[in-house]
Protein backbone atom coordinates (compact mmCIF):
# COMPACT_ATOMS: atom_id res chain seq x y z
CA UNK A 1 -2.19 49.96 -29.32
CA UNK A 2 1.50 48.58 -30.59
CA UNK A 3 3.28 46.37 -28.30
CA UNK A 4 6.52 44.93 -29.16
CA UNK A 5 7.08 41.70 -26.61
CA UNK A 6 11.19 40.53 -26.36
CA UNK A 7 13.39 42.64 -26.17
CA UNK A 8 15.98 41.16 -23.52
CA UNK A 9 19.17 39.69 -26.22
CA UNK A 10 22.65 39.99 -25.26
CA UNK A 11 22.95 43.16 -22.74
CA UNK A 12 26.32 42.63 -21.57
CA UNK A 13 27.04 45.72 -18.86
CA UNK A 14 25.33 46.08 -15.49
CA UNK A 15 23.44 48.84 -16.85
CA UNK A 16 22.23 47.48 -19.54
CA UNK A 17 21.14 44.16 -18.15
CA UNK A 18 18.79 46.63 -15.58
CA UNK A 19 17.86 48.74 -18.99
CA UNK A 20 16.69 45.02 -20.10
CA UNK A 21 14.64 44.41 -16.94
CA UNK A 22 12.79 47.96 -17.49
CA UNK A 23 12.54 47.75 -20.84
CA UNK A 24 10.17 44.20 -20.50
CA UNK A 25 8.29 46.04 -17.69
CA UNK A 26 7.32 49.16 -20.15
CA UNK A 27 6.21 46.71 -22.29
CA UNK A 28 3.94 44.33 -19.86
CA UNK A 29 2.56 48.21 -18.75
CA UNK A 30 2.10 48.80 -22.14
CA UNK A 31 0.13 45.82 -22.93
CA UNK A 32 -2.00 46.50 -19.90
CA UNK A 33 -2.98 50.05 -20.75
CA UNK A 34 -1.18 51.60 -17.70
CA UNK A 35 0.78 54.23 -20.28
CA UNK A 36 2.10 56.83 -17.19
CA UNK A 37 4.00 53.83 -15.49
CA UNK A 38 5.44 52.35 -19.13
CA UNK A 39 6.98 55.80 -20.04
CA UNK A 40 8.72 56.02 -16.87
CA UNK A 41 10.03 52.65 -16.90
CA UNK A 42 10.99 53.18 -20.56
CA UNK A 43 12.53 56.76 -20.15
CA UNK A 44 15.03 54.79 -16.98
CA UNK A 45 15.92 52.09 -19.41
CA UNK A 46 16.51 54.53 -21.92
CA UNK A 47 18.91 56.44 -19.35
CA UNK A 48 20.61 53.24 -18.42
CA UNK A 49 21.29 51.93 -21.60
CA UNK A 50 22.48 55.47 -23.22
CA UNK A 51 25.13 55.08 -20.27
CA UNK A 52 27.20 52.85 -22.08
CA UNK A 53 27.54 54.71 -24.95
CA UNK A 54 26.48 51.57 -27.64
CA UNK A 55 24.11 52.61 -30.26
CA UNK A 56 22.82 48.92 -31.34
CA UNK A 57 20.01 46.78 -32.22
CA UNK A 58 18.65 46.73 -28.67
CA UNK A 59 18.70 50.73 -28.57
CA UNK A 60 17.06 50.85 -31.50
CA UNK A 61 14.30 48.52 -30.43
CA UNK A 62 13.93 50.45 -27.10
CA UNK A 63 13.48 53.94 -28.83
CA UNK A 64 10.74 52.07 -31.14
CA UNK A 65 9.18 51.18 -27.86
CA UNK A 66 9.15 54.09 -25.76
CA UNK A 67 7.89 55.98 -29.66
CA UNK A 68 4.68 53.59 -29.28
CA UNK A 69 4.16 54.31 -25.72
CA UNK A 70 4.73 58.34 -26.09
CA UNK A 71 2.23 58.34 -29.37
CA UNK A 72 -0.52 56.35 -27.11
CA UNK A 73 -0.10 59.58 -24.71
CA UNK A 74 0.03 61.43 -27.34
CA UNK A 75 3.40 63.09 -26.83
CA UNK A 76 3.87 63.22 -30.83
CA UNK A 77 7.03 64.94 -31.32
CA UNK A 78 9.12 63.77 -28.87
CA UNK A 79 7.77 60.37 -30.44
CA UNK A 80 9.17 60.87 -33.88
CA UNK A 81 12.63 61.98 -32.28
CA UNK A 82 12.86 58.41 -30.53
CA UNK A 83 11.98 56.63 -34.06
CA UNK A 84 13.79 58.57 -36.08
CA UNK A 85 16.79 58.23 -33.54
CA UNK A 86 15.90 54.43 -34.11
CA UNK A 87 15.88 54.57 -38.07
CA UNK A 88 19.47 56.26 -37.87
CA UNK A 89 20.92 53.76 -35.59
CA UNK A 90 19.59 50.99 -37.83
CA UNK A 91 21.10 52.69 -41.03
CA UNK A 92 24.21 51.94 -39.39
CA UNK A 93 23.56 48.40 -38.56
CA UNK A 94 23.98 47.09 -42.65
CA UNK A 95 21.72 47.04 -45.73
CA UNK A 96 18.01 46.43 -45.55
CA UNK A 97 17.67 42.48 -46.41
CA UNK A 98 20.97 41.53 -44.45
CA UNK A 99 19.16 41.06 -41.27
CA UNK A 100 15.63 40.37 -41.17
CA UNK A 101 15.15 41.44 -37.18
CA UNK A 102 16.92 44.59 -37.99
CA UNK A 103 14.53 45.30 -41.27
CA UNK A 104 11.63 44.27 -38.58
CA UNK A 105 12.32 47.46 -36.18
CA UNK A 106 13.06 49.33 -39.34
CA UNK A 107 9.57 48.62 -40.76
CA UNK A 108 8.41 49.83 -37.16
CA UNK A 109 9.97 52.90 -36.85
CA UNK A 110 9.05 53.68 -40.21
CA UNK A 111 5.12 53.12 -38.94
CA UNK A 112 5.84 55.11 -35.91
CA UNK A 113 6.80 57.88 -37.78
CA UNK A 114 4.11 58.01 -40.05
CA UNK A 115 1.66 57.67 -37.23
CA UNK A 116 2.79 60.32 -35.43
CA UNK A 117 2.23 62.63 -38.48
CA UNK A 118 -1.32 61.08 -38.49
CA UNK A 119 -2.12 62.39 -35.15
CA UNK A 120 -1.30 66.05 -36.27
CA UNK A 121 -3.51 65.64 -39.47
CA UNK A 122 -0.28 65.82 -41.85
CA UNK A 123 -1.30 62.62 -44.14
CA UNK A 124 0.40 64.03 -46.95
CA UNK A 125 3.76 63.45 -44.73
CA UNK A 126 2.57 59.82 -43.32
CA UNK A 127 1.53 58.00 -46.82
CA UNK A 128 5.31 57.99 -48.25
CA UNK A 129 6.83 56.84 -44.66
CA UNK A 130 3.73 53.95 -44.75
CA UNK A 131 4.33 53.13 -48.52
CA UNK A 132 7.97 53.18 -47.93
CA UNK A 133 7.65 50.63 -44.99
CA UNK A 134 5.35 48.47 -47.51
CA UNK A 135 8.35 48.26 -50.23
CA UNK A 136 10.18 47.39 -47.05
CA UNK A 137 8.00 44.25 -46.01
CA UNK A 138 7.80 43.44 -49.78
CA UNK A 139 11.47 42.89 -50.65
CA UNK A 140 12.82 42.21 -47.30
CA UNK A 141 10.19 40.13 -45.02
CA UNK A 142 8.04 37.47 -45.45
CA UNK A 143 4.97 38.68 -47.69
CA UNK A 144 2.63 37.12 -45.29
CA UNK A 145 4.06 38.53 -42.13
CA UNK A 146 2.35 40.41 -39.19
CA UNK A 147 4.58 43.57 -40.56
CA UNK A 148 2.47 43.36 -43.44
CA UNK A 149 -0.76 43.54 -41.66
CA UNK A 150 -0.10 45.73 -39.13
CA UNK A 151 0.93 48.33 -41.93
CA UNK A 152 -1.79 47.59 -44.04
CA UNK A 153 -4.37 48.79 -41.46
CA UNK A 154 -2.38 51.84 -41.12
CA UNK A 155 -2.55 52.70 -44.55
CA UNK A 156 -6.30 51.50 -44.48
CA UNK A 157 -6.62 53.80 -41.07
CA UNK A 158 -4.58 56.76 -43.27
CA UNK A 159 -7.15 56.35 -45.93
CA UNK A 160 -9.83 56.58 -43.53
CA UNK A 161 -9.44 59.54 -41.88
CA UNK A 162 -8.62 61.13 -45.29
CA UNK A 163 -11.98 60.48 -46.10
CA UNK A 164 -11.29 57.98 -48.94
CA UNK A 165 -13.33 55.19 -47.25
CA UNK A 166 -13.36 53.28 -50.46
CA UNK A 167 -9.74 52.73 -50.37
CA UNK A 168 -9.01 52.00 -47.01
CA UNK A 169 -11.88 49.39 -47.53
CA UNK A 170 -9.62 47.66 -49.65
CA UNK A 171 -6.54 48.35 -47.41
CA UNK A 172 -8.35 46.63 -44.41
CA UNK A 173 -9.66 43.58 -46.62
CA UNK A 174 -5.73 43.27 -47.88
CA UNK A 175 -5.24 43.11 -43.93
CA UNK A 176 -7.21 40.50 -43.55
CA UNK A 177 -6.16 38.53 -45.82
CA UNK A 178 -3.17 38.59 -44.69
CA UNK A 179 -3.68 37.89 -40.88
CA UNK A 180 -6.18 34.58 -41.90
CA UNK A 181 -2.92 33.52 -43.27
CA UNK A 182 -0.21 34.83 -40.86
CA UNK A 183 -2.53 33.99 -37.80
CA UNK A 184 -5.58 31.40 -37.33
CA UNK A 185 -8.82 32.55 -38.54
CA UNK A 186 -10.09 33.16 -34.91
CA UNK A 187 -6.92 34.98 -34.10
CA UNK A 188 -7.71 38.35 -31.94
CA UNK A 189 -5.72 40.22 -34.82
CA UNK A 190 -8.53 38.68 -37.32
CA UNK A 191 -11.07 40.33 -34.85
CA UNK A 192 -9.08 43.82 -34.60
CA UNK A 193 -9.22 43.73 -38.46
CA UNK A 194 -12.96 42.90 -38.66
CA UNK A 195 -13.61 45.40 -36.53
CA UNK A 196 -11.80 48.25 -38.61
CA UNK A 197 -13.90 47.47 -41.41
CA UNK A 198 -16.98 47.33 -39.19
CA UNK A 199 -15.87 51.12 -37.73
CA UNK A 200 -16.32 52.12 -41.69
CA UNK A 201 -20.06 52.14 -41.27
CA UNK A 202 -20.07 55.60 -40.11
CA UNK A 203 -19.07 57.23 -43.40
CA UNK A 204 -19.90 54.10 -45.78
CA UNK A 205 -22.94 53.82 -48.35
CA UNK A 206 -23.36 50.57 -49.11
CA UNK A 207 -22.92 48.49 -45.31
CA UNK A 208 -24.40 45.35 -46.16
CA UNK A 209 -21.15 43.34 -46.06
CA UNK A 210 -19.39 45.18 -43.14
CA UNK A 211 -22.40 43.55 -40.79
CA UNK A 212 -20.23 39.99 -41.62
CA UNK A 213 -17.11 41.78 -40.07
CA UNK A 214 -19.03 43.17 -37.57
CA UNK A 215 -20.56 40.01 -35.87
CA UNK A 216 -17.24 37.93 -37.05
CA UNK A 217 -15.71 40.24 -34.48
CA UNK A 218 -17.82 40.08 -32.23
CA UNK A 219 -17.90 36.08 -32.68
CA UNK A 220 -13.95 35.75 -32.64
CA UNK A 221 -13.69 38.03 -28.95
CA UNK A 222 -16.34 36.63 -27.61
CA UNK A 223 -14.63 33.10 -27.88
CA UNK A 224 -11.38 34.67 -27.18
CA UNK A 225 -11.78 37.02 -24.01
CA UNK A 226 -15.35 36.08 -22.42
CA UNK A 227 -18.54 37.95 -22.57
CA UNK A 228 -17.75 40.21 -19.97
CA UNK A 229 -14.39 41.60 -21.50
CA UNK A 230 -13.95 45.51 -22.65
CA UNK A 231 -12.79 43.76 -26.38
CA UNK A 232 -15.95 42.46 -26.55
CA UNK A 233 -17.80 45.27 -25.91
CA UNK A 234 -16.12 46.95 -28.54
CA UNK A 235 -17.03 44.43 -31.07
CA UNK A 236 -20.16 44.92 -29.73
CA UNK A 237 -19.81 48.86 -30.70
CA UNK A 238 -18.85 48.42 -34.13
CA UNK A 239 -22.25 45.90 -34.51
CA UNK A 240 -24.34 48.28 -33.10
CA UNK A 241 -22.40 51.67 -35.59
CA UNK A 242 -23.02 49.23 -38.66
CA UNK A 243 -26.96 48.31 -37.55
CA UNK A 244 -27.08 52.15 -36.82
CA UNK A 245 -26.28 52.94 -40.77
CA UNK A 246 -28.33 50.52 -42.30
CA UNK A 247 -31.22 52.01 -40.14
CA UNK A 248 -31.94 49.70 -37.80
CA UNK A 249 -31.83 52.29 -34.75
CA UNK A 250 -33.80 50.33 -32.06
CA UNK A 251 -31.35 47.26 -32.22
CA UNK A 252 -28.53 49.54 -32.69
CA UNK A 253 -29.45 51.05 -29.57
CA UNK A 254 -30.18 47.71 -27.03
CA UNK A 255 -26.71 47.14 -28.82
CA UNK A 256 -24.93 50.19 -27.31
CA UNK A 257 -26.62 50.08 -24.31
CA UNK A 258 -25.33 46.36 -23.53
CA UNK A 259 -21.72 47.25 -25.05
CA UNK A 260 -21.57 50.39 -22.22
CA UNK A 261 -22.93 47.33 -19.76
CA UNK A 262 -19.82 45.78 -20.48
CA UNK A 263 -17.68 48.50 -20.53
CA UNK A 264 -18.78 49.62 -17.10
CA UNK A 265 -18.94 46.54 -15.80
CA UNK A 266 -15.08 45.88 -16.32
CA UNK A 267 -14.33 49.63 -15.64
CA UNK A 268 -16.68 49.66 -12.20
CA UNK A 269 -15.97 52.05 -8.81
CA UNK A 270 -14.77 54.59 -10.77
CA UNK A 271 -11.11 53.04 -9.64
CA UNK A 272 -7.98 55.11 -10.85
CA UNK A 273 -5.83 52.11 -12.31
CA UNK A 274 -7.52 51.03 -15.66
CA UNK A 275 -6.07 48.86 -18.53
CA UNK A 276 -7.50 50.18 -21.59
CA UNK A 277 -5.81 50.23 -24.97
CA UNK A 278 -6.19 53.02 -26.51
CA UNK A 279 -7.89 51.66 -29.52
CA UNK A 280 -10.33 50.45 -27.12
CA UNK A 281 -11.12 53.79 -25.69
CA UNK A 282 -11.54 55.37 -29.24
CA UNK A 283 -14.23 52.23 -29.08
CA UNK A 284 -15.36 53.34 -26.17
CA UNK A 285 -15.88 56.84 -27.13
CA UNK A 286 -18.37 55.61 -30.53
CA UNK A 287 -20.11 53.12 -27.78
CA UNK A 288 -20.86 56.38 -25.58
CA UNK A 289 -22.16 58.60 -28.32
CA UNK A 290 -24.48 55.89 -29.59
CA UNK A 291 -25.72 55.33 -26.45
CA UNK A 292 -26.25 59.26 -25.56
CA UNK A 293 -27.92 59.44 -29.34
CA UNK A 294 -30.40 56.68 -28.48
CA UNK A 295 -31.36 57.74 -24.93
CA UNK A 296 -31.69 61.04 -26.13
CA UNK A 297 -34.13 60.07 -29.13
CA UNK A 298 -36.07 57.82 -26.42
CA UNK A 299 -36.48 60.87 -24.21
CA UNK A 300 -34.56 59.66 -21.09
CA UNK A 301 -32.00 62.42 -21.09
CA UNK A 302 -30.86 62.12 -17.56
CA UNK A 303 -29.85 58.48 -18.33
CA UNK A 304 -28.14 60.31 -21.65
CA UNK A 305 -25.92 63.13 -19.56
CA UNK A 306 -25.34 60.11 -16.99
CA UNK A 307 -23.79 58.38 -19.57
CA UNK A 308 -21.95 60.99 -21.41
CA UNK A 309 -20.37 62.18 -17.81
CA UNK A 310 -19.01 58.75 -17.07
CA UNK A 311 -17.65 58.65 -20.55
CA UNK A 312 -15.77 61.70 -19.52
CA UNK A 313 -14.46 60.50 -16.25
CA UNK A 314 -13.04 57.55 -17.65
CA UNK A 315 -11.06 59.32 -20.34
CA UNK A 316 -9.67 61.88 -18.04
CA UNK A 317 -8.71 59.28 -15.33
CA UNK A 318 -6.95 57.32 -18.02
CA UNK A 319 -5.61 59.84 -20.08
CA UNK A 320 -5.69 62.64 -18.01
CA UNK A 321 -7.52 65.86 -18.57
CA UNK A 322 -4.99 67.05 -21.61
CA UNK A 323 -5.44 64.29 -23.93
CA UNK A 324 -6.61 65.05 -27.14
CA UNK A 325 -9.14 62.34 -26.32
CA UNK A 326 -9.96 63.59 -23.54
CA UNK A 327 -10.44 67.51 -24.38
CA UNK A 328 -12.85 65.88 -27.25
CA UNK A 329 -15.07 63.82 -24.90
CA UNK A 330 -15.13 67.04 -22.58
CA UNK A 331 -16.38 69.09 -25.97
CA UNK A 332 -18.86 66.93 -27.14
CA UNK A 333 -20.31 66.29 -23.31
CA UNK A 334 -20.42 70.07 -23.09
CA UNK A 335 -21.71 70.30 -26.32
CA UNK A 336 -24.60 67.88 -25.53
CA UNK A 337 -25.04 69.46 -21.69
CA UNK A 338 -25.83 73.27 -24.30
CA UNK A 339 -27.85 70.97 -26.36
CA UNK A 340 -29.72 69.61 -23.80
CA UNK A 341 -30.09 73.17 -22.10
CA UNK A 342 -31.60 74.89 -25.26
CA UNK A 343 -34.14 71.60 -25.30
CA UNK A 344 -35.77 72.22 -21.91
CA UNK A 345 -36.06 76.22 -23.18
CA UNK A 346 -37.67 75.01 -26.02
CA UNK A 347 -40.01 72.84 -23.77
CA UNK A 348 -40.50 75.41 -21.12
CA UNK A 349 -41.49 78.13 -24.13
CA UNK A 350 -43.85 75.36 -25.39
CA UNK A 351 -45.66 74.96 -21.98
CA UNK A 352 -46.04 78.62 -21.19
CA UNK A 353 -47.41 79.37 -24.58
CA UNK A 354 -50.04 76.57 -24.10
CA UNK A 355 -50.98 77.97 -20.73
CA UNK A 356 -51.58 81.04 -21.77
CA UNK A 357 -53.63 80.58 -25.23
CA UNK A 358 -56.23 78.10 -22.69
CA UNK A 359 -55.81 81.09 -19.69
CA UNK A 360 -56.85 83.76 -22.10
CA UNK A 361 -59.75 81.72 -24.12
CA UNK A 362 -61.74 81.27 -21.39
């Protein structure tokens, strides 16, 4: 999930220094997870700061903020009018490469934009705004910058979902190249890049070299957040996807098991006020299928629906029950409950035909 931390500068009217205030508390709720109380602070400060009819810099950057929050909940349209909003009031502002905070939030609203079209499945409309926010970085920022990186995975993500996995291999090594240099090597952006290259297991031939991202992930959070944090147990998930590929099932398994250990243990008492980034719930989601795929293949399928149905609670107590992420848990735990369902049929067909071919050779 994008966060954008400092946005107070020079709000001179009484309005706007209380549009300042909100706008840092969207942001700390953003960082946190909690999505439905950092729109609402960011839709007040919005309010506020439209009140005094200036359409500067800190506008801009407060559109770009509330456009990250409403593409985390999804809200994609009304996302793209805030960033585009921001890209026009920026146009007025002077030439890209006269202010290099100014081409910063221009490079963001650029990604915003082109992410929103990636939700809807409209690629064809996201590469130019990415590859135009690239020649942006290139001419106007520094070439190692975190604006680099961060639209490097994008276009590595783009790629991705495309289903050119080749190429956004090389967009998420460019990445990481880029954040060793812009960050320390055991910087948690490293590990967010590690682990996109680790997620490529799932539709990659050859995964020999994504197990090195994988455990340098999981190496990198672990130091970073604990071993009981919700980060590490999504490192953990993209270890356990890549052993899963190169068909080591049984230690894939133990692997998803203890990743949904951690995940529950952080996310216990089925409490309604959770902090999970969304990236970490997409993480979440893999972790949860794993698990259900390996329980099931064991033959404990009550501890596989148990698992699949607290998957589902999560997302819709997060998300709600209209996310798109959550409508897709719902489908695939419904999916599994049929599944399931048709299995003990199967069984129960099996038994009665047995009983009957020893009842009647007697």
């Amino acid at each position: 999930m994008e966060t954008y931390i400092g946005a107070s500068r020079s709000w001179r009217s009484p309005q706007a220094d209380t549009a300042a205030q909100l706008h840092q508390e969207a942001l700390i709720f953003q960082a946190d997870g909690k999505l439905r109380e950092a729109e609402v602070r960011g839709l007040e400060a919005l309010r506020l700061k439209r009140s005094d009819r200036r359409r500067d810099r800190q506008l801009a950057l407060l559109l770009n903020t509330l456009a990250a929050i409403r593409l985390d909940r999804r809200n994609d349209r009304q996302a793209r009018k805030h960033a585009i909003e921001a890209m026009e009031i920026l146009a007025g502002l002077g030439d890209p490469g006269t202010d290099a905070e100014a081409d910063q939030q221009r490079v963001r609203a650029l990604c915003l934009i082109g992410r929103s079209h990636m939700h809807e499945g409209e690629y064809a409309e996201a590469r130019p705004l990415l590859e135009r926010a690239m020649i942006l970085v290139d001419n106007c920022l520094d070439p190692i910058s975190p604006e680099k990186c961060h639209v490097l995975v994008l276009l590595g993500t783009l790629s991705q979902r495309a289903g050119h996995v080749y190429e956004a291999e090389e967009c998420f090594r460019s990445a990481l190249a880029v954040a060793e240099q812009a960050f320390d090597s055991h910087h948690g952006e490293v590990a967010r890049v590690c682990q996109h290259l680790a997620l490529l297991a799932g539709s990659f031939e050859d995964t020999a070299a994504l197990e090195a991202y994988a455990r340098r992930a999981c190496e990198i959070r672990f130091g970073l957040f604990g071993s009981a944090s919700p980060l590490t147990a999504a490192a953990q998930t993209g270890l356990a996807l890549v052993l899963e590929a190169r068909g080591e099932g049984h230690e894939a398994g133990q692997k998803y098991l203890q990743a949904i250990g951690l995940f529950d243990g952080h996310y216990a008492a089925e409490q309604y006020e959770y902090s999970i980034p969304l990236e970490t719930l997409r993480d979440y989601a893999i972790c949860r299928r794993g698990a259900v795929r390996h329980l099931a293949a064991c033959g404990r399928l009550d501890d596989a629906r148990h698992y699949s149905a607290r998957a589902l609670r999560v997302f819709e107590r997060v998300l709600g029950a209209d996310h798109p992420f959550s409508r897709e848990c719902r489908g695939e735990h419904q999916g599994f409950l049929k599944s399931l369902r048709r299995r003990k049929r199967k069984d129960g067909a099996g038994l009665w035909m047995c009983w009957r071919f020893f009842s009647f050779s007697r």
